[in-house]
C-alpha atoms as a PDB file:
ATOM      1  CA  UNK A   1     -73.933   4.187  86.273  1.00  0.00           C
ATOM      2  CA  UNK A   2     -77.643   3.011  86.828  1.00  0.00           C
ATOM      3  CA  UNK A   3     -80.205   4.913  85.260  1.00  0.00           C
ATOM      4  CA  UNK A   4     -82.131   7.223  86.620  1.00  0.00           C
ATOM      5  CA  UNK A   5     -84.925   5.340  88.349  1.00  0.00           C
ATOM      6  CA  UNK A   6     -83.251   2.532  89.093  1.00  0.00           C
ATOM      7  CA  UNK A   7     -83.464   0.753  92.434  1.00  0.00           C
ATOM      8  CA  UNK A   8     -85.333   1.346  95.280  1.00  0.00           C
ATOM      9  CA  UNK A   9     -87.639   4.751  94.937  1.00  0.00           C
ATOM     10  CA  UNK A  10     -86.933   5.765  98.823  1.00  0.00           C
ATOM     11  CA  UNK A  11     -90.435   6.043  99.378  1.00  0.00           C
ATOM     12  CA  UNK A  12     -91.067   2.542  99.372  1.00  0.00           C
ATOM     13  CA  UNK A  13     -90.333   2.348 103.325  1.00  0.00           C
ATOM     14  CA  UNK A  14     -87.178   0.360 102.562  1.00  0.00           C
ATOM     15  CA  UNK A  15     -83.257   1.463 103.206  1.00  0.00           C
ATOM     16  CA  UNK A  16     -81.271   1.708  99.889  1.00  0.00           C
ATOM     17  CA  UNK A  17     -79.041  -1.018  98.462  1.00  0.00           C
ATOM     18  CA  UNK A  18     -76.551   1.047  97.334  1.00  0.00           C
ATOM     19  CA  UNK A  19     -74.281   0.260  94.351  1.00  0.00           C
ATOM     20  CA  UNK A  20     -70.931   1.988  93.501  1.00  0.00           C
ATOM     21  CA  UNK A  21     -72.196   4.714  90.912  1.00  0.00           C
ATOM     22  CA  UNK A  22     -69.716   7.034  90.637  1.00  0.00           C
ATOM     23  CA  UNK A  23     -68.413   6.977  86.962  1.00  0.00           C
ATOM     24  CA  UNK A  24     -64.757   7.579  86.312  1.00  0.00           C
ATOM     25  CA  UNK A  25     -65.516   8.972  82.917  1.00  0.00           C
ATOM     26  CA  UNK A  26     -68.088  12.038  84.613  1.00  0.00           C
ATOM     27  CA  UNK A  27     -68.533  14.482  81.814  1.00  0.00           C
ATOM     28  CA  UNK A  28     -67.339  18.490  82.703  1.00  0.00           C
ATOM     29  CA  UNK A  29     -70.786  18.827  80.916  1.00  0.00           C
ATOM     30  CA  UNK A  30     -72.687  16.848  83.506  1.00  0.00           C
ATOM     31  CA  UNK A  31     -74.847  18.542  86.545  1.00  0.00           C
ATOM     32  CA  UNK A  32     -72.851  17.041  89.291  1.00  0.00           C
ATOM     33  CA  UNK A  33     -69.636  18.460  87.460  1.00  0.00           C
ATOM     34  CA  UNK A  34     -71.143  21.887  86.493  1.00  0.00           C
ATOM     35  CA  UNK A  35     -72.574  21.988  90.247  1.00  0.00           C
ATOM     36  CA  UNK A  36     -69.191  21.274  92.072  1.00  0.00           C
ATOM     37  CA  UNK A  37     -66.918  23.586  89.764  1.00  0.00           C
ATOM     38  CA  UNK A  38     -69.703  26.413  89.367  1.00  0.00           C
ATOM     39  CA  UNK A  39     -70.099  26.563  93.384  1.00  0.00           C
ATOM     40  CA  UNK A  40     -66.596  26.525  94.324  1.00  0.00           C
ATOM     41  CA  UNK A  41     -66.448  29.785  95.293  1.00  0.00           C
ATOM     42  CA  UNK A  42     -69.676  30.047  97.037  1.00  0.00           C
ATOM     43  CA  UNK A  43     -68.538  27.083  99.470  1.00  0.00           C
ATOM     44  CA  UNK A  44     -65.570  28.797 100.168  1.00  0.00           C
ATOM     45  CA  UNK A  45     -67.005  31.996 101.420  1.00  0.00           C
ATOM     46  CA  UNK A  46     -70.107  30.133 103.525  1.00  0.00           C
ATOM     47  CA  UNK A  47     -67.133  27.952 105.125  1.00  0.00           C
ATOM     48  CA  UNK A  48     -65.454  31.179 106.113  1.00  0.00           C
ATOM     49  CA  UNK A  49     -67.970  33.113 107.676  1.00  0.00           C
ATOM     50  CA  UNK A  50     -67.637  34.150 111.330  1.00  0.00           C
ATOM     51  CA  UNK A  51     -70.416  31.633 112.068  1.00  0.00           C
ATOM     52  CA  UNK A  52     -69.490  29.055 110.478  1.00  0.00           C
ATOM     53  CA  UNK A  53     -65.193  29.736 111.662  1.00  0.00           C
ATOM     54  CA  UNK A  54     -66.432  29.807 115.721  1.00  0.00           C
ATOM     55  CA  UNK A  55     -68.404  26.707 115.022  1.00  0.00           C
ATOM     56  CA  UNK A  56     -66.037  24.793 113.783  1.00  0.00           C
ATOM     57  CA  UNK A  57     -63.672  26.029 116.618  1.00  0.00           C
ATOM     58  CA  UNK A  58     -66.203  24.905 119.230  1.00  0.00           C
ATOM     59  CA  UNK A  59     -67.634  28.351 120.150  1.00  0.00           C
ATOM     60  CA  UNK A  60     -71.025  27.930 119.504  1.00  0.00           C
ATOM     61  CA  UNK A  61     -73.396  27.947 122.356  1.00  0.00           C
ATOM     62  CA  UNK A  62     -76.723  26.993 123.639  1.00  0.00           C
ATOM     63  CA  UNK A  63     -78.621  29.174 122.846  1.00  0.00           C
ATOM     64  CA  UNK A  64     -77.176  30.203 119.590  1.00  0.00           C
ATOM     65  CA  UNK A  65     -77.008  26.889 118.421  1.00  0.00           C
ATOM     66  CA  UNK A  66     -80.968  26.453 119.156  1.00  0.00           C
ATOM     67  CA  UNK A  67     -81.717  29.816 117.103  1.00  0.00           C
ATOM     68  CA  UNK A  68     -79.366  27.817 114.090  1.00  0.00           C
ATOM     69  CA  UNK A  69     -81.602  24.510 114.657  1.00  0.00           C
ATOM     70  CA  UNK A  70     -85.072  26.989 114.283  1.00  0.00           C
ATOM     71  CA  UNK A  71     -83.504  28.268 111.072  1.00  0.00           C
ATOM     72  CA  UNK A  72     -82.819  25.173 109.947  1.00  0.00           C
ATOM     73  CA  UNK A  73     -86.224  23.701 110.897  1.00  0.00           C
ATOM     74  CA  UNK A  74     -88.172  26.139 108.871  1.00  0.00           C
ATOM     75  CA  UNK A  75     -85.628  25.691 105.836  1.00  0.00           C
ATOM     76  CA  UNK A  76     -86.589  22.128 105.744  1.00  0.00           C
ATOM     77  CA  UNK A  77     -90.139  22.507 106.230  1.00  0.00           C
ATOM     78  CA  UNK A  78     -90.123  24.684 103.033  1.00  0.00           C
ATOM     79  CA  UNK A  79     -87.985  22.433 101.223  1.00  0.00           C
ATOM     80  CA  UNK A  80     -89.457  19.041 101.642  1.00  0.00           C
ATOM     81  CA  UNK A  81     -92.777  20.975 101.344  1.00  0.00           C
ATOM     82  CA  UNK A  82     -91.873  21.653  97.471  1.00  0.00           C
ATOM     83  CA  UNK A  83     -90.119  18.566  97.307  1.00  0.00           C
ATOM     84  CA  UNK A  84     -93.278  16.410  98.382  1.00  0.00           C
ATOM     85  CA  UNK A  85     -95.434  18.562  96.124  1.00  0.00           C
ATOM     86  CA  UNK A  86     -92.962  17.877  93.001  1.00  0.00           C
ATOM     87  CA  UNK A  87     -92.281  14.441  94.101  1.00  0.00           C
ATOM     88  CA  UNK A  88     -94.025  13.159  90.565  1.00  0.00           C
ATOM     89  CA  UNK A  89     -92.230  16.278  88.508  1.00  0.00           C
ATOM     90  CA  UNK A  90     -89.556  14.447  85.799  1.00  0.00           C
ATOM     91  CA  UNK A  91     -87.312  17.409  86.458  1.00  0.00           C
ATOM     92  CA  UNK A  92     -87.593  16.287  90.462  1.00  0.00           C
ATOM     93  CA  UNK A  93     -88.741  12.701  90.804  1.00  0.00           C
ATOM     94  CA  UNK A  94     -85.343  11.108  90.506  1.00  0.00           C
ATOM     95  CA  UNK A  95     -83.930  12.493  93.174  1.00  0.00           C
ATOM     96  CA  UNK A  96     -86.759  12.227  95.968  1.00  0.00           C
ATOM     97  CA  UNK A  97     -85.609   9.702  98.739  1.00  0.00           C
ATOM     98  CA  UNK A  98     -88.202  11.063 101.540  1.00  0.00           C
ATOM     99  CA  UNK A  99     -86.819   8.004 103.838  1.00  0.00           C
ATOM    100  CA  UNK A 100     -83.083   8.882 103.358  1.00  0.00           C
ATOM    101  CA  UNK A 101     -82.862  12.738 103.666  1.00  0.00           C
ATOM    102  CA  UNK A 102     -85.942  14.104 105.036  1.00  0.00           C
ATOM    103  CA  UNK A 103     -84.835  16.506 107.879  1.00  0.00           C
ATOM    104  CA  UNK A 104     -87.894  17.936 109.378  1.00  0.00           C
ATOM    105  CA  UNK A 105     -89.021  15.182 111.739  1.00  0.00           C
ATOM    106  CA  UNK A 106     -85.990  14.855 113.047  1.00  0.00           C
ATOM    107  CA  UNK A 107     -85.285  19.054 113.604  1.00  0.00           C
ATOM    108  CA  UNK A 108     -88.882  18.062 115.810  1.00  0.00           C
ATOM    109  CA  UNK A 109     -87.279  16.224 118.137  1.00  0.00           C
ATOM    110  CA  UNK A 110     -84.144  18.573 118.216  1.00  0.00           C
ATOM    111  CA  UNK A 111     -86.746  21.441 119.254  1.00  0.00           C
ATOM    112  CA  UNK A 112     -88.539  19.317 121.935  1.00  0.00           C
ATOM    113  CA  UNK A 113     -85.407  18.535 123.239  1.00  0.00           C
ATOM    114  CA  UNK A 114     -84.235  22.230 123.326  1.00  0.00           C
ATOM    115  CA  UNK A 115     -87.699  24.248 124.010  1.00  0.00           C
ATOM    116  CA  UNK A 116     -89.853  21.375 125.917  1.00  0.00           C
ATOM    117  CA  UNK A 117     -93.248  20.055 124.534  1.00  0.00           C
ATOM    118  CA  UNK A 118     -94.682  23.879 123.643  1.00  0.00           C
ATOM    119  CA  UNK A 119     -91.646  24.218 121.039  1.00  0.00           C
ATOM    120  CA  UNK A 120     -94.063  25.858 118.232  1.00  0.00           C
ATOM    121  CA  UNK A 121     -95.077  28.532 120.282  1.00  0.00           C
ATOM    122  CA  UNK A 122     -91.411  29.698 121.315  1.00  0.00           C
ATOM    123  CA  UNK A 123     -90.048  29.630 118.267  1.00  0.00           C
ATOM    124  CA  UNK A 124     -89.824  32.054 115.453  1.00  0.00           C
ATOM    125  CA  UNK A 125     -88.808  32.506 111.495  1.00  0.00           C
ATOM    126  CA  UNK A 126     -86.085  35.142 111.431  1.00  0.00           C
ATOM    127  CA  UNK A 127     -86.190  37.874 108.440  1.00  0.00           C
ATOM    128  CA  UNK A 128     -83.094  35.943 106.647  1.00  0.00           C
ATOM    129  CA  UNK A 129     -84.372  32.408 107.331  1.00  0.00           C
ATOM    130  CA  UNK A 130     -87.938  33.940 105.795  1.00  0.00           C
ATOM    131  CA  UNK A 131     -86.250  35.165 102.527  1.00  0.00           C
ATOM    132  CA  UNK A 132     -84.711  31.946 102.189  1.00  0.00           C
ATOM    133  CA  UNK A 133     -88.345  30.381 102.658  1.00  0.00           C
ATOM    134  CA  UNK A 134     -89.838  32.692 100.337  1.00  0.00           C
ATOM    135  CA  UNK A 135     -87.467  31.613  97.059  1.00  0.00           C
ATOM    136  CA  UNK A 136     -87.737  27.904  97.849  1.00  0.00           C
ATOM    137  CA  UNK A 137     -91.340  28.276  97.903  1.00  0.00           C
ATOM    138  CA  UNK A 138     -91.227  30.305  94.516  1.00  0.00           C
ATOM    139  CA  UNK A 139     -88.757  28.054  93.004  1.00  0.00           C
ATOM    140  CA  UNK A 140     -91.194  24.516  94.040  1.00  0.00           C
ATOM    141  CA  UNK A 141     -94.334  26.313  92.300  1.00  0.00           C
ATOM    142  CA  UNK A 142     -92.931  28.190  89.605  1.00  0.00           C
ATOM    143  CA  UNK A 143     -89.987  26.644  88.766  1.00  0.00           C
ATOM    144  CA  UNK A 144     -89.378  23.280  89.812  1.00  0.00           C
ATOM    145  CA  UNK A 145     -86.376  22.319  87.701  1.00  0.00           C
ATOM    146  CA  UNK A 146     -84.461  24.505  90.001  1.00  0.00           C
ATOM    147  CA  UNK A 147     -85.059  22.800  92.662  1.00  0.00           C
ATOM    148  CA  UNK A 148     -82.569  20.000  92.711  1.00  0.00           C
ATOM    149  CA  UNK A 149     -80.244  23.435  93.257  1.00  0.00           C
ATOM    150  CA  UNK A 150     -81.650  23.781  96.616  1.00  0.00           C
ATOM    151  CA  UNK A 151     -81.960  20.102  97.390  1.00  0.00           C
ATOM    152  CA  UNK A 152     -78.130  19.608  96.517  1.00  0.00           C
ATOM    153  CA  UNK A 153     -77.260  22.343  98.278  1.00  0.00           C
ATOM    154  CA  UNK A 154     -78.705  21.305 101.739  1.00  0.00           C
ATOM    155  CA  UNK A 155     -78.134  17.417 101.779  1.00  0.00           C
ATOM    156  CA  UNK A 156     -75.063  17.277 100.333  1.00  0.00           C
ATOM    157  CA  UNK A 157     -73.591  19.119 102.602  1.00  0.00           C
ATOM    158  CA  UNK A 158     -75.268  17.506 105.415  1.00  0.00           C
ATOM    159  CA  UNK A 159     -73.894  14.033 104.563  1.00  0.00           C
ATOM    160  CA  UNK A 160     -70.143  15.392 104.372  1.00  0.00           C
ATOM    161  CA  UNK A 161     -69.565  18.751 106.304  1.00  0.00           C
ATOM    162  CA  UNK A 162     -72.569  17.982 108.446  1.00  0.00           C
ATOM    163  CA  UNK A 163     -71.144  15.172 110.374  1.00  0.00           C
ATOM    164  CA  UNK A 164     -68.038  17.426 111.546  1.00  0.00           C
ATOM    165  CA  UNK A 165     -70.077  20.141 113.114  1.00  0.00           C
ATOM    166  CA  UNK A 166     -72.175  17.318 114.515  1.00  0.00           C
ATOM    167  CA  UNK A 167     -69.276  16.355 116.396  1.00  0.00           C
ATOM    168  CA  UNK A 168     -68.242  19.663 116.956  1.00  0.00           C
ATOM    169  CA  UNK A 169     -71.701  20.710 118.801  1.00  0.00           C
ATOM    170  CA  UNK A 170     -71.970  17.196 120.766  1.00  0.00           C
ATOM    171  CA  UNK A 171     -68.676  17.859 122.257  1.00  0.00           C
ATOM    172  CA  UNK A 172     -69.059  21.483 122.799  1.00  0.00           C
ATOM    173  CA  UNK A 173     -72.650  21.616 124.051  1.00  0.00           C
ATOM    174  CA  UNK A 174     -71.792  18.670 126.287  1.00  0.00           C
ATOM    175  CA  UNK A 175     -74.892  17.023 124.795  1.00  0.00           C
ATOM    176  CA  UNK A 176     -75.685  13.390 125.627  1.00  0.00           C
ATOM    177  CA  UNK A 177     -74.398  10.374 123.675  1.00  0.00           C
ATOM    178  CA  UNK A 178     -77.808   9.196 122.838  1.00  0.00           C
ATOM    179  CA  UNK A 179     -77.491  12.349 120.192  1.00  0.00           C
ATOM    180  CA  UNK A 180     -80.752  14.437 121.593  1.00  0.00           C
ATOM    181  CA  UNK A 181     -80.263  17.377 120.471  1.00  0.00           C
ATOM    182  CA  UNK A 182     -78.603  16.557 116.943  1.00  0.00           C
ATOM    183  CA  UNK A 183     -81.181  14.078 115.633  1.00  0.00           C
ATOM    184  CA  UNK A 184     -80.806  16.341 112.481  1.00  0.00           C
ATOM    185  CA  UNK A 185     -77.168  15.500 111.666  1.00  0.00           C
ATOM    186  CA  UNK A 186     -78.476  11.666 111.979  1.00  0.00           C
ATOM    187  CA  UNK A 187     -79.123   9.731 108.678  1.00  0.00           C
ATOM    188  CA  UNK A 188     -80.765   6.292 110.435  1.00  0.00           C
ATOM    189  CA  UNK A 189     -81.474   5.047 106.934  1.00  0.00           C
ATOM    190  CA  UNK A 190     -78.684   6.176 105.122  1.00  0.00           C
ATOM    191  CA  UNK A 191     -76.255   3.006 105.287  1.00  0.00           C
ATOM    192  CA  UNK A 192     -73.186   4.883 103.271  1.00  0.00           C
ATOM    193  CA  UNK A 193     -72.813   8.357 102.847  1.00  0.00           C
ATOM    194  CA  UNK A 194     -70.139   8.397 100.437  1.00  0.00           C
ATOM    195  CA  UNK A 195     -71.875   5.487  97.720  1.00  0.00           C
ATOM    196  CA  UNK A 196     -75.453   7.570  98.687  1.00  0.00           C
ATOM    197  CA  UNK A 197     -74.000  11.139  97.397  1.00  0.00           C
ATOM    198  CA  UNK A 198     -72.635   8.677  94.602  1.00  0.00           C
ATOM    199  CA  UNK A 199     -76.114   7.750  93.326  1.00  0.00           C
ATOM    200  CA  UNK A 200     -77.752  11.272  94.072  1.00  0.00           C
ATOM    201  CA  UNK A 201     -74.888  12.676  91.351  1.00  0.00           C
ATOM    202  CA  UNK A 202     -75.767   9.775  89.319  1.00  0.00           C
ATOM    203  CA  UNK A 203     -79.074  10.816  89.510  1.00  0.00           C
ATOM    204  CA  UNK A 204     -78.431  14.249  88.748  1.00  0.00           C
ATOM    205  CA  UNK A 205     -76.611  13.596  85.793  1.00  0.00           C
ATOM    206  CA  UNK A 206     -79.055  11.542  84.152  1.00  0.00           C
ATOM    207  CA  UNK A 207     -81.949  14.435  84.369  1.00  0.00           C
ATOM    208  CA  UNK A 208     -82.846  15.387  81.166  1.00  0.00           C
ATOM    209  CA  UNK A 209     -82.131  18.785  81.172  1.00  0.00           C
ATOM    210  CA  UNK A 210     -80.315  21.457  78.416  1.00  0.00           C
ATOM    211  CA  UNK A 211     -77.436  23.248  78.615  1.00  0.00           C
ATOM    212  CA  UNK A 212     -79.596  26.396  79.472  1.00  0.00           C
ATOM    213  CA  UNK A 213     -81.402  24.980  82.246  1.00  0.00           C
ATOM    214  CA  UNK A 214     -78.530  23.440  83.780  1.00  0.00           C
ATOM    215  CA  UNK A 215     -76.424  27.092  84.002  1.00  0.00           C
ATOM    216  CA  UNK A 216     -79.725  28.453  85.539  1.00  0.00           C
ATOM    217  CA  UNK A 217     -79.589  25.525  88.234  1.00  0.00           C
ATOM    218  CA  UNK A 218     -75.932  26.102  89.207  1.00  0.00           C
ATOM    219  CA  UNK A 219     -76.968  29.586  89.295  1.00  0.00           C
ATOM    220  CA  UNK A 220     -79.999  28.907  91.252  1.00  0.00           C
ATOM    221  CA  UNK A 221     -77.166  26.856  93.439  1.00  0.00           C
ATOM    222  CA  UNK A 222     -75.040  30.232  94.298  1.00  0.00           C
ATOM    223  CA  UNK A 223     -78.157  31.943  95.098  1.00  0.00           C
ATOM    224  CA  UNK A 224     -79.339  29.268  97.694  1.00  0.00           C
ATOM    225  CA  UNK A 225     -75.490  29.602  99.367  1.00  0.00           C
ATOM    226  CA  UNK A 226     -75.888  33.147  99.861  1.00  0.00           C
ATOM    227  CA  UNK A 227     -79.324  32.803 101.467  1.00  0.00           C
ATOM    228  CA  UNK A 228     -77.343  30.275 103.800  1.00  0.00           C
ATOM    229  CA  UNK A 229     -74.847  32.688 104.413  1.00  0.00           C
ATOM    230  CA  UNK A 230     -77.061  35.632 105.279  1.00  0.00           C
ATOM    231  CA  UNK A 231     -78.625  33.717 108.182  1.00  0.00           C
ATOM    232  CA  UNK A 232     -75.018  32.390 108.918  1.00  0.00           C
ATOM    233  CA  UNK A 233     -74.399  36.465 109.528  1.00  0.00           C
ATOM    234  CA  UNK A 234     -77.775  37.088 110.989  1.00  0.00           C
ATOM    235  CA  UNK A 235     -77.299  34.672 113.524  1.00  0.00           C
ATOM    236  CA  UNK A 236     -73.377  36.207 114.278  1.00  0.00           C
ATOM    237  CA  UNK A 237     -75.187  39.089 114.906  1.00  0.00           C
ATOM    238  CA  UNK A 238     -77.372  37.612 117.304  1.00  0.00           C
ATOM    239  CA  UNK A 239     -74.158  35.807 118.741  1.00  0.00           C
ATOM    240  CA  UNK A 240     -72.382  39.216 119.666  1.00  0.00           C
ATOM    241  CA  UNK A 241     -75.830  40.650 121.166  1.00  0.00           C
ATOM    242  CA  UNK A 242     -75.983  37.982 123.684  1.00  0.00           C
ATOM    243  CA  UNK A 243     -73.684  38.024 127.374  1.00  0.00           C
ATOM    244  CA  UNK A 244     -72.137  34.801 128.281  1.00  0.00           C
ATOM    245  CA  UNK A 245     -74.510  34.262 130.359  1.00  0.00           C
ATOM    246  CA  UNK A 246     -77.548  34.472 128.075  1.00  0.00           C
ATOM    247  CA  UNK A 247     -75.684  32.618 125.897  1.00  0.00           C
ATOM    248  CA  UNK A 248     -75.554  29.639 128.562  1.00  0.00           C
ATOM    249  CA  UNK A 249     -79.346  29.963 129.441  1.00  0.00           C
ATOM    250  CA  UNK A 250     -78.181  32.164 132.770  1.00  0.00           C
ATOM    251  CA  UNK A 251     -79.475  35.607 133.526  1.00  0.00           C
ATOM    252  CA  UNK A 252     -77.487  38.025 131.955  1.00  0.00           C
ATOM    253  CA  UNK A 253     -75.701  40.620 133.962  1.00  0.00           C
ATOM    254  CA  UNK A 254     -74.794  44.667 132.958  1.00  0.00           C
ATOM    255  CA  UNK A 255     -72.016  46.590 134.361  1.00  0.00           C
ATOM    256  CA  UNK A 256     -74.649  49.804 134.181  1.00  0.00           C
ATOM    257  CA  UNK A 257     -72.233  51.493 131.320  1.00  0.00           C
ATOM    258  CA  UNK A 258     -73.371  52.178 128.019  1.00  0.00           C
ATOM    259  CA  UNK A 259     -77.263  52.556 126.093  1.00  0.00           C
ATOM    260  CA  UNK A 260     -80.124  51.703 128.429  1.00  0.00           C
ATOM    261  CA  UNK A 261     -81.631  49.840 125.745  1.00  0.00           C
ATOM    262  CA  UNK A 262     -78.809  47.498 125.037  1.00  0.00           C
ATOM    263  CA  UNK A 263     -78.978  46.443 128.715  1.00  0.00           C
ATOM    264  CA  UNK A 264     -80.269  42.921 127.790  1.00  0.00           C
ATOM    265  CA  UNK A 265     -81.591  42.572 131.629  1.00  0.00           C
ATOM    266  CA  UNK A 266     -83.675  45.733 130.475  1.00  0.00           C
ATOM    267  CA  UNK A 267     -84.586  44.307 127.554  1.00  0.00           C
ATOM    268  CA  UNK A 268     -84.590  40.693 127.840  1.00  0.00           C
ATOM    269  CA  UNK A 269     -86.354  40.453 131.392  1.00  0.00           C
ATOM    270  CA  UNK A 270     -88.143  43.444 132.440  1.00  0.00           C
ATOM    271  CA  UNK A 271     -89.537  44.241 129.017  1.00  0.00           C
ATOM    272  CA  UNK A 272     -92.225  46.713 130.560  1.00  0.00           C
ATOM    273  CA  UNK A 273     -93.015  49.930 128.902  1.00  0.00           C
ATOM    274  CA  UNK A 274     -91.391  53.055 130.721  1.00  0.00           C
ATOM    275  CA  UNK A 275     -89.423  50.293 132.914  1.00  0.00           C
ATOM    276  CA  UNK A 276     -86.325  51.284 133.683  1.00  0.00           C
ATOM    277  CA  UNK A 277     -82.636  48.724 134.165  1.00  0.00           C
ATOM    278  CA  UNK A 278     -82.178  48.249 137.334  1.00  0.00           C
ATOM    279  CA  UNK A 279     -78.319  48.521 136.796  1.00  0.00           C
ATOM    280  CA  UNK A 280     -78.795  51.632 135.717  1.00  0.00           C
ATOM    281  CA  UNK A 281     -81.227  52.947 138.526  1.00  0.00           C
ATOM    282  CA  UNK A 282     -78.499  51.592 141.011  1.00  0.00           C
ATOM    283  CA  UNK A 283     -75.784  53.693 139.323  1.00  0.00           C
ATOM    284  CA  UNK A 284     -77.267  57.048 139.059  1.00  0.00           C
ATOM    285  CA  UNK A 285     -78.571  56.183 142.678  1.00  0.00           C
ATOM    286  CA  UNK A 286     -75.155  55.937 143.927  1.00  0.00           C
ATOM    287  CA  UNK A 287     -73.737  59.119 141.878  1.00  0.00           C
ATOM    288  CA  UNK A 288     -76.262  61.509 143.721  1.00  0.00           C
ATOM    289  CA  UNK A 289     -74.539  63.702 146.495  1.00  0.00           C
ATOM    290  CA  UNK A 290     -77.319  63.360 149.156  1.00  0.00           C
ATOM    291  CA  UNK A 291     -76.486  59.678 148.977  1.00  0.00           C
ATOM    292  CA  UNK A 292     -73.346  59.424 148.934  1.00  0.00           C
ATOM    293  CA  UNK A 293     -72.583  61.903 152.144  1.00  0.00           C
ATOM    294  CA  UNK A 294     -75.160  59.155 153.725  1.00  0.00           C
ATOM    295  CA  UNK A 295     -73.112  56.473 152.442  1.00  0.00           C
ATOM    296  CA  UNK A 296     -70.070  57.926 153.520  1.00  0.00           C
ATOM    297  CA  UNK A 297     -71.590  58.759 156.969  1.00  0.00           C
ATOM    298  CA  UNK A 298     -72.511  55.158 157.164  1.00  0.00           C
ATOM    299  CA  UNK A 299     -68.978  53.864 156.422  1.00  0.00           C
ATOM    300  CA  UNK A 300     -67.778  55.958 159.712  1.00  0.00           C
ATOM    301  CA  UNK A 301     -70.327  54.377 162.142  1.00  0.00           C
ATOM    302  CA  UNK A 302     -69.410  51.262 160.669  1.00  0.00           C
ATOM    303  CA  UNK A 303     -65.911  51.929 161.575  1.00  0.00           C
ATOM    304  CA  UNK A 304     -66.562  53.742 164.719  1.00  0.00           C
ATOM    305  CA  UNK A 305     -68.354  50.731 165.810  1.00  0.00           C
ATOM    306  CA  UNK A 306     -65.394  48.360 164.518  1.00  0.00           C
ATOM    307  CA  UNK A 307     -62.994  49.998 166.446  1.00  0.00           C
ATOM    308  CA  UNK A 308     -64.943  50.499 169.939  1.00  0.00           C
ATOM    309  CA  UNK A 309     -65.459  46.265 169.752  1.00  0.00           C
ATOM    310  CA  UNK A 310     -61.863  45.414 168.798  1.00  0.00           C
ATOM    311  CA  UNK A 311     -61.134  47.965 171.942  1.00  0.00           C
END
């Protein structure tokens, strides 16, 4: 196992040479160890939320999967914010490779790709995405040793799981080989994922940290999966707001049953106080007796008239 800043510092604008780190002696008292056992339980329940199950499945669409890639975008902001700002930080500095995980430039181009050239001004931090925000920015300036909990968290999981769902939302999305769209599950400059995640543990185990700190960072570790998993089920509730058709970037349609204010033509496209859905309007139009003993007198001219032609 190399030591912990040894090789290439990943902000030296060079790809890593990777060696084979993994140690077949790893310690159940190491932070790799302590991280994977004492988050077991936590991966398990993100991997089976509804989000996360329909995603998987290929039912994610357009314009859910754009609201995922703004949470994401402002997640990594945050993150590589505190990481750049503790990149110097002996409880950080080992494990800062800028060039091999930095996500945020390349959740940029996803956003240009989905929202056009004005993507900052259409775009939006959600309440759950902003609590995660909040603690990663707490954590980076008040308690940076828990910050490899956040950092493990994220790009681990990116360089395994990450490459499924990439698949997943190429294929489902029907987005073009060139990967627009899903520049974020790309790793240009990560050769290896497997001997990369290697090192990173390697890393991680050679922090010098005490037993305390490291039962606060696996803690720190549950905490940043639950903040993943409450904009998992924020954004299933946005899922089940939208029609198909809003879903696909269409205009949405309403049957005119149900709450006025859940119409989502009424709310999505009118959007004018005191306006009223048209579906709606049409409906109790329809139901009022004036109009109907017109529209019932207009049905037997129509006939009348069909009959005296076929005569």
């Amino acid at each position: 196992m190399p030591s912990a800043m040894e090789g290439s510092e990943g902000g030296e604008g060079e790809i890593l040479s990777y060696e084979e780190t993994e140690d077949d002696n790893v310690s159940p008292t190491d932070l790799s160890e302590l991280l994977k056992e004492g988050t077991k339980e936590s991966h398990d329940r993100a991997e089976n939320t509804q989000f996360v199950k329909e995603f998987l499945k290929g039912r994610i669409k357009r314009e859910l999967f754009k609201r995922a890639t703004v949470a994401l975008y402002f997640t990594y902001s945050a993150l590589e914010e505190e990481m750049d700002r503790n990149k110097d930080n002996p409880v950080f500095a080992p494990l800062y490779f800028p060039l091999e995980l930095h996500r945020r430039e390349a959740l940029v181009k996803d956003l240009k790709y989905f929202y056009g050239e004005g993507w900052k001004e259409k775009i939006q931090c959600s309440e759950a995405t902003q609590h995660y925000v909040d603690r990663i920015h707490h954590v980076g300036q008040h308690e940076p040793e828990l910050l490899v909990a956040h950092a493990y968290t994220r790009y681990m999981g990116d360089l395994s799981g990450g490459q499924v769902l990439k698949k997943v939302a190429q294929r489902a999305l029907k987005l073009p080989s060139t990967e627009e769209g899903i520049q974020f599950y790309v790793f240009d400059n990560v050769s290896n994922a497997q001997q990369f995640k290697q090192l990173y543990r390697a890393r991680m185990n050679a922090l010098d940290l005490d037993k305390n700190t490291k039962e606060r960072i696996v803690e720190e570790a549950n905490r940043a999966f639950r903040f993943n998993m409450q904009v998992f089920d924020e954004l299933d509730e946005i899922g089940r707001s939208l029609t198909e058709e809003a879903q696909d970037g269409g205009l949405p349609a309403h049957d005119g049953k149900g709450d006025l204010r859940k119409c989502p033509y009424y709310a999505d496209k009118l959007g004018e106080a005191g306006a009223g859905c048209p579906c709606h309007a049409a409906v109790a139009l329809a139901k009022h007796p004036l109009v109907q003993l017109i529209l019932a007198a207009c049905v037997a001219v129509a006939a009348g008239a069909a009959a005296w032609y076929s005569m």
